[in-house]
N, C-alpha and C. Protein backbone atom coordinates (compact mmCIF):
# COMPACT_ATOMS: atom_id res chain seq x y z
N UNK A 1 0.82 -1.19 0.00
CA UNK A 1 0.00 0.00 0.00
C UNK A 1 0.87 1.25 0.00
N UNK A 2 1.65 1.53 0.94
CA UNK A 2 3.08 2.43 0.91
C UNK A 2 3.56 2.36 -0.26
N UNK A 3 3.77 1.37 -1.12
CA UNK A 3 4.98 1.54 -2.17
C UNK A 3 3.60 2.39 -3.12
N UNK A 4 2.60 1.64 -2.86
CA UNK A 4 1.34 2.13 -4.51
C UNK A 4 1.41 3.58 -4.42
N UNK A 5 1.17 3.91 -2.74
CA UNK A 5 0.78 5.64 -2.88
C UNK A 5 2.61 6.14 -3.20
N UNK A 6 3.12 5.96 -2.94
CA UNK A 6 4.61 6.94 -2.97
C UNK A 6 4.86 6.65 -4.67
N UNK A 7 4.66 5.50 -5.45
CA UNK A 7 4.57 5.57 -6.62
C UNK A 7 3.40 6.45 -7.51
N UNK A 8 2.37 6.07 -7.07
CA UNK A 8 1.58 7.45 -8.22
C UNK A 8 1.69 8.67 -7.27
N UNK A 9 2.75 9.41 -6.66
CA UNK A 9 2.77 10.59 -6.04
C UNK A 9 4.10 10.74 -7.36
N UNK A 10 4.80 9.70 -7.87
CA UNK A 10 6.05 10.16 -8.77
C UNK A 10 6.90 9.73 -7.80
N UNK A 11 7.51 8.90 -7.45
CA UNK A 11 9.00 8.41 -6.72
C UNK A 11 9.01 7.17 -7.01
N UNK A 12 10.17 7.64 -7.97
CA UNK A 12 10.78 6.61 -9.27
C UNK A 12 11.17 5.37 -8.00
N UNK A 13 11.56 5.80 -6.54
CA UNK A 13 12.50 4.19 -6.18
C UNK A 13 11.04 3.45 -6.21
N UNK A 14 9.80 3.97 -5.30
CA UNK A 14 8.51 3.40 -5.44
C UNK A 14 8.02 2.54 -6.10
N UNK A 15 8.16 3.34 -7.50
CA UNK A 15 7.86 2.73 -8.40
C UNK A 15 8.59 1.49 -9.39
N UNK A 16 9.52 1.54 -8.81
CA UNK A 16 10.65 0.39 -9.54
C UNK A 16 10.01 -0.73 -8.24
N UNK A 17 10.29 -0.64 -6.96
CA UNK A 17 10.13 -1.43 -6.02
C UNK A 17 8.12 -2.03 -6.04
N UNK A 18 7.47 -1.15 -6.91
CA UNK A 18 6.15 -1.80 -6.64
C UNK A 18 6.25 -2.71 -8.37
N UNK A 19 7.46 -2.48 -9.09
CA UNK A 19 6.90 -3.43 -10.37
C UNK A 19 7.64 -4.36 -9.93
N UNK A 20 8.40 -4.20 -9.01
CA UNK A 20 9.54 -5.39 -8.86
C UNK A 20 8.70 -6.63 -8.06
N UNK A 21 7.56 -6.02 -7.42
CA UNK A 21 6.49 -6.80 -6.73
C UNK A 21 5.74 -6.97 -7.70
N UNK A 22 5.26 -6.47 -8.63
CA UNK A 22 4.30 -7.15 -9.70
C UNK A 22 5.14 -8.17 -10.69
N UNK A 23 6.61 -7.63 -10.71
CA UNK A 23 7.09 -8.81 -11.62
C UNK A 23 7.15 -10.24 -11.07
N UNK A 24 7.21 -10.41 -9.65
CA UNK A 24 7.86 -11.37 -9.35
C UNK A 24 6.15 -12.14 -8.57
N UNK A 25 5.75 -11.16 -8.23
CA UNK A 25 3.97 -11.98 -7.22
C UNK A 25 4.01 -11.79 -6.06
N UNK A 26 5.59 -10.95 -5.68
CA UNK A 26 5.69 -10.54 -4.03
C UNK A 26 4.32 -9.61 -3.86
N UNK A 27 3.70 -10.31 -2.69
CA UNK A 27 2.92 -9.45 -2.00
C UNK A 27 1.68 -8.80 -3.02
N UNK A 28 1.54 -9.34 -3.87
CA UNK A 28 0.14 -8.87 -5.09
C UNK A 28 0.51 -9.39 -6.18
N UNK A 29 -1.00 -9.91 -7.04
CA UNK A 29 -0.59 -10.48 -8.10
C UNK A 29 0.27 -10.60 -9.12
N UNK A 30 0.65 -11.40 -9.34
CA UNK A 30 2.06 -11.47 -10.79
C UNK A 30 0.86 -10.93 -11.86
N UNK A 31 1.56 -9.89 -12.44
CA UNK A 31 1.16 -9.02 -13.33
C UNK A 31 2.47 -7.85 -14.00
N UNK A 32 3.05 -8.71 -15.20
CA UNK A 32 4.43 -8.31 -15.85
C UNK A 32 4.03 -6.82 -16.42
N UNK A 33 2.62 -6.85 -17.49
CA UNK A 33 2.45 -5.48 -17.75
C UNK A 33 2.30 -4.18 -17.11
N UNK A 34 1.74 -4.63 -16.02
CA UNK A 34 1.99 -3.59 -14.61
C UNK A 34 3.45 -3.15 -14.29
N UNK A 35 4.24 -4.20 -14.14
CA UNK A 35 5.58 -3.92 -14.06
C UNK A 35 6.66 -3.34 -15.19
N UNK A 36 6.17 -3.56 -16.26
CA UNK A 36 7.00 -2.97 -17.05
C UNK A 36 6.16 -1.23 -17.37
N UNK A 37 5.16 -0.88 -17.11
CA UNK A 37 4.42 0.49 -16.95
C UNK A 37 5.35 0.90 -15.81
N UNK A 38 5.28 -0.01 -14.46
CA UNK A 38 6.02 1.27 -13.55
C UNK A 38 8.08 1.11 -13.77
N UNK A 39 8.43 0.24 -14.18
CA UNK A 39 9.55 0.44 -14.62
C UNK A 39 9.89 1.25 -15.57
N UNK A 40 8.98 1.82 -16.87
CA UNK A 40 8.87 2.71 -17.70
C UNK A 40 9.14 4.41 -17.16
N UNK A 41 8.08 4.42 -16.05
CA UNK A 41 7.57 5.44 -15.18
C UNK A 41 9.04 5.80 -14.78
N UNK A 42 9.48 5.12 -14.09
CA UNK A 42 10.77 5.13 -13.17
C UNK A 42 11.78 5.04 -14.13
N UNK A 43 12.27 4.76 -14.69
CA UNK A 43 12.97 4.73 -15.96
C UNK A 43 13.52 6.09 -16.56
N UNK A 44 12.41 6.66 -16.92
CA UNK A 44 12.18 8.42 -17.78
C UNK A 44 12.56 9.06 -16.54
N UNK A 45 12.34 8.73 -15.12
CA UNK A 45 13.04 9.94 -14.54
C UNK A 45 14.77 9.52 -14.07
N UNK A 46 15.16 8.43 -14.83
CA UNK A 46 16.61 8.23 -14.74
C UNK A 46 16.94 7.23 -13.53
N UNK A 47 15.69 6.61 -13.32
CA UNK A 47 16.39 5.49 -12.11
C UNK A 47 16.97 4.36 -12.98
N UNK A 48 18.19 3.70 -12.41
CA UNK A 48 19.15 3.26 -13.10
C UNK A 48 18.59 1.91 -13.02
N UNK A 49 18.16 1.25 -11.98
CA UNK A 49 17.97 0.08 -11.60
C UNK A 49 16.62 -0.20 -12.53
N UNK A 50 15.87 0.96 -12.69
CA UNK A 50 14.36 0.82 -13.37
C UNK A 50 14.86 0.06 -14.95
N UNK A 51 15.65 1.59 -15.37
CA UNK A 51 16.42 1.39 -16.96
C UNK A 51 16.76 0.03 -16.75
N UNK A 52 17.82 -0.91 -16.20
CA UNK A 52 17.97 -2.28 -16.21
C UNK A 52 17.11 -3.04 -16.22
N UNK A 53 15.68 -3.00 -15.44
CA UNK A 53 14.60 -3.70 -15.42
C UNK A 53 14.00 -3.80 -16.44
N UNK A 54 13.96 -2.12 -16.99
CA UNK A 54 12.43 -2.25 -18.05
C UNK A 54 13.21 -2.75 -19.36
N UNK A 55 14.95 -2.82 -19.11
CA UNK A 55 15.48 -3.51 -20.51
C UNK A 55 15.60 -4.86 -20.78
N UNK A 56 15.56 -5.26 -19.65
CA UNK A 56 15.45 -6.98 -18.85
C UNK A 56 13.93 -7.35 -19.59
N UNK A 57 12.96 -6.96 -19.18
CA UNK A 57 11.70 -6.55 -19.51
C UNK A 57 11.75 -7.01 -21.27
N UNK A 58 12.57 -6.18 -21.91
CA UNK A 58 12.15 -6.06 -23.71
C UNK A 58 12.69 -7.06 -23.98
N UNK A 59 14.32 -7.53 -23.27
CA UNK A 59 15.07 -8.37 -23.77
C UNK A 59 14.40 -9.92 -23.75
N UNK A 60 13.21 -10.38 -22.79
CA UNK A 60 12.43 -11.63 -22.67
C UNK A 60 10.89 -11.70 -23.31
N UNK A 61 10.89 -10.24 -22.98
CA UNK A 61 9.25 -9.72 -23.40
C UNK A 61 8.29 -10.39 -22.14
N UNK A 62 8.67 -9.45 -21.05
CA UNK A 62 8.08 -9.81 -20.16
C UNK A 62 7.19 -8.50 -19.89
N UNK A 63 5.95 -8.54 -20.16
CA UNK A 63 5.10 -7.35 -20.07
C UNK A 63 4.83 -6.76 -21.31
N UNK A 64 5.69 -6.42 -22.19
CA UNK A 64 6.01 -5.63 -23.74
C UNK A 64 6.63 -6.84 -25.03
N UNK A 65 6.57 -5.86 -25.75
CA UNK A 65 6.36 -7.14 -26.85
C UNK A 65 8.26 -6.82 -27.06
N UNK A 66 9.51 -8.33 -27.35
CA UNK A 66 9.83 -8.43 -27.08
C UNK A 66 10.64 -7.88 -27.93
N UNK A 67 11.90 -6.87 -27.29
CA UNK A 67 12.57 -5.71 -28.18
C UNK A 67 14.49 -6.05 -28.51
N UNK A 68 15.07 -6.55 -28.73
CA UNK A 68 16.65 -6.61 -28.21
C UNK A 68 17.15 -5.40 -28.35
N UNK A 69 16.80 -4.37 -29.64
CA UNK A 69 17.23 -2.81 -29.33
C UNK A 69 17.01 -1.91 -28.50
N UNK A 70 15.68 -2.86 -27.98
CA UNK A 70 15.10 -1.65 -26.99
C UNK A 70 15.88 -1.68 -25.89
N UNK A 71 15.99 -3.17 -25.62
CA UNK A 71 16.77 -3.36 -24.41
C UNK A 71 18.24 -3.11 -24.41
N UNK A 72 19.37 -3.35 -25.47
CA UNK A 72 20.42 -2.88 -25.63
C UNK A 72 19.97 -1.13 -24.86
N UNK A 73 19.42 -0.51 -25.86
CA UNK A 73 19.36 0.69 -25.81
C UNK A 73 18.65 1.15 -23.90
N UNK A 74 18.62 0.02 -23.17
CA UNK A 74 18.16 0.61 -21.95
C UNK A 74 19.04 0.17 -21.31
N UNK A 75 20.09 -0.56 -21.39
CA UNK A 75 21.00 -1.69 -20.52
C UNK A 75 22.02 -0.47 -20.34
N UNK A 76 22.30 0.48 -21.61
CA UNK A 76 23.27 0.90 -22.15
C UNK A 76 23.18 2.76 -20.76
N UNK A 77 21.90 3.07 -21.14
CA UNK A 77 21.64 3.86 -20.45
C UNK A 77 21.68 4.24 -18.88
N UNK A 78 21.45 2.41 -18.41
CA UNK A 78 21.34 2.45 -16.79
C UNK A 78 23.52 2.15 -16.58
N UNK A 79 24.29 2.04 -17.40
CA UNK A 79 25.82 1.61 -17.62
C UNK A 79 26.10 2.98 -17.96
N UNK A 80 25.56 4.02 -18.54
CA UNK A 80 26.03 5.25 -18.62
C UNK A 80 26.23 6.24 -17.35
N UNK A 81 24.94 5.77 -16.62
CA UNK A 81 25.04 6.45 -14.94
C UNK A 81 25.34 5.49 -14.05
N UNK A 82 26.49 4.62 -14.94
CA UNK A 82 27.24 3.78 -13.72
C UNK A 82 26.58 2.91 -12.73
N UNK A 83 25.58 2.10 -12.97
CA UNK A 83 25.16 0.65 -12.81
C UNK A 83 25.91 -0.11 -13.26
N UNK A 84 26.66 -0.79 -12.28
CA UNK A 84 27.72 -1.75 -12.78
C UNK A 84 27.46 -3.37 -13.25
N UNK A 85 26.40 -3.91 -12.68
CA UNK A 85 25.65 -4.62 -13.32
C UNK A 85 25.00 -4.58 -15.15
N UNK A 86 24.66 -3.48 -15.62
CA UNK A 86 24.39 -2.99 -17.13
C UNK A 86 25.70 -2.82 -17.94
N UNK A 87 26.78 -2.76 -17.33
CA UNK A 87 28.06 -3.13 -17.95
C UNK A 87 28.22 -3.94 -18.97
């Protein structure tokens, strides 16, 4: 309930941490398209961990239909602000 409201108030960690619960079924239904919307969300305002997710996301087509540029092109972005993991 905490993560839902601090995410539609706009706080990108929120919102990475409530798709990270829809991606996986922690604590509310497994629902990937939900998760790749708030990884999107979180994403555009430059959270790094989001960018890795929502590229994780294109690269399986988990939620979105399934992208390898898209995801290059997001892996690349969360490795530009030094996520060492997107390396």
């Amino acid at each position: 309930r905490l993560f839902t409201q601090a995410a539609e108030q706009g706080w990108a960690q929120a919102q990475y941490n409530l798709g990270m619960c829809y991606l996986t079924g922690n604590g509310t239904a497994h629902d990937e398209v939900k998760a790749a919307r708030l990884f999107r969300k979180a994403a555009k305002q430059g959270f790094t961990a989001a960018q890795f997710a929502l590229g994780r996301c294109f690269a399986v087509g988990a939620g979105v239909v399934q992208d390898e540029e898209e995801a290059v092109k997001l892996y690349r972005q969360a490795a530009g602000q030094g996520l060492a993991y997107a390396q």
